[in-house]
Protein backbone atom coordinates (compact mmCIF):
# COMPACT_ATOMS: atom_id res chain seq x y z
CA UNK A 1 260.50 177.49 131.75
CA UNK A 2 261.01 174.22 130.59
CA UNK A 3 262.71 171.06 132.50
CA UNK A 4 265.93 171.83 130.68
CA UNK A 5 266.26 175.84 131.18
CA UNK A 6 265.29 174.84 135.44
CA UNK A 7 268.21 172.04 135.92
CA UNK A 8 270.99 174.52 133.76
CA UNK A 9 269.68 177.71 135.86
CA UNK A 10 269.75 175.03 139.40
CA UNK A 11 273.25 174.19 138.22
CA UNK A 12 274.68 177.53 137.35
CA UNK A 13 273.72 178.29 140.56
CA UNK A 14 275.61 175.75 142.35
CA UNK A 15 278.43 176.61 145.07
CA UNK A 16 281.85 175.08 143.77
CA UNK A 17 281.32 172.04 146.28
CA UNK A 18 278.09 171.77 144.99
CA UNK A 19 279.14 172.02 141.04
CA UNK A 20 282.07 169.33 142.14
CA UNK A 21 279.90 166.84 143.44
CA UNK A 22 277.57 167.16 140.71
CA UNK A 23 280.15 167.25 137.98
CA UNK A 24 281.41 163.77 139.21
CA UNK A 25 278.02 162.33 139.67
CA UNK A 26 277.36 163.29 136.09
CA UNK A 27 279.96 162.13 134.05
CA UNK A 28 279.41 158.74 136.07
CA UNK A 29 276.30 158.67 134.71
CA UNK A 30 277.34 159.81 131.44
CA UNK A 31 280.25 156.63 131.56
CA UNK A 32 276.96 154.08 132.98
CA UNK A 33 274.94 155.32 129.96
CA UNK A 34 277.82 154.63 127.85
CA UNK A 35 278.78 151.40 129.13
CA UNK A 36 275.11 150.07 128.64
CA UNK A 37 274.59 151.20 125.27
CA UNK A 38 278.04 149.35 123.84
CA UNK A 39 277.01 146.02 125.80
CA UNK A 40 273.47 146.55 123.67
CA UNK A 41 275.32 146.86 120.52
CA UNK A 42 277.85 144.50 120.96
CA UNK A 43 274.59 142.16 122.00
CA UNK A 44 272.59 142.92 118.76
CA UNK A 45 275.27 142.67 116.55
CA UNK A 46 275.39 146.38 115.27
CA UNK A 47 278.98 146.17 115.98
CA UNK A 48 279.72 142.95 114.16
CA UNK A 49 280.71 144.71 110.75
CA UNK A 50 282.95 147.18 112.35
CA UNK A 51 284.56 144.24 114.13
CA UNK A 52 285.08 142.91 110.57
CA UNK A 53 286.16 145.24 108.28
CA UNK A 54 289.27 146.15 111.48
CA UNK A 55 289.92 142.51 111.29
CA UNK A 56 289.64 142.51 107.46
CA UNK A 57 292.26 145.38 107.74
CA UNK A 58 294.76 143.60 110.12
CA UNK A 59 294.91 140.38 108.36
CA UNK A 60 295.98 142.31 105.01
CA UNK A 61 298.30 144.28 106.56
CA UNK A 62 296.86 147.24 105.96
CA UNK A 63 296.79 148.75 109.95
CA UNK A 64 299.67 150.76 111.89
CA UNK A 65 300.88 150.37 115.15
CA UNK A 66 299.25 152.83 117.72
C-alpha cells in the first residue's frame, strides 16, 4: 500500500470530529501553500507579464467593471 492509499484509507476512516478537524487543518495548509507560492512568483517576476498585459488592458479601455 503506498503512502497515498494509507493517509485516504486513515481519513475515510475518520469520526466526523475527527474528519472536521482535519478538513480545517488541511485547507489551511492548502491556503499556506498557496500563499507561499504567489509571494515566490510575484518575487521572481513570473507574474510581471500578467501584471502587464491587465494594465495594458485598463489603460486602453478595454476591461469591464466586476
Amino acid at each position: 500500500m503506498t503512502k497515498l492509499e494509507q493517509i485516504e484509507k486513515s481519513v475515510s476512516e475518520l469520526s466526523p470530529e475527527e474528519f472536521d478537524r482535519f478538513s480545517a487543518w488541511f485547507e489551511a495548509l492548502q491556503a499556506e501553500r498557496w500563499d507561499r507560492d504567489l509571494a515566490e512568483d510575484a518575487a521572481n517576476g513570473t507574474l510581471d507579464e500578467l501584471g502587464e498585459l491587465a494594465l495594458a488592458k485598463f489603460r486602453n479601455n478595454r476591461t469591464r467593471p466586476l
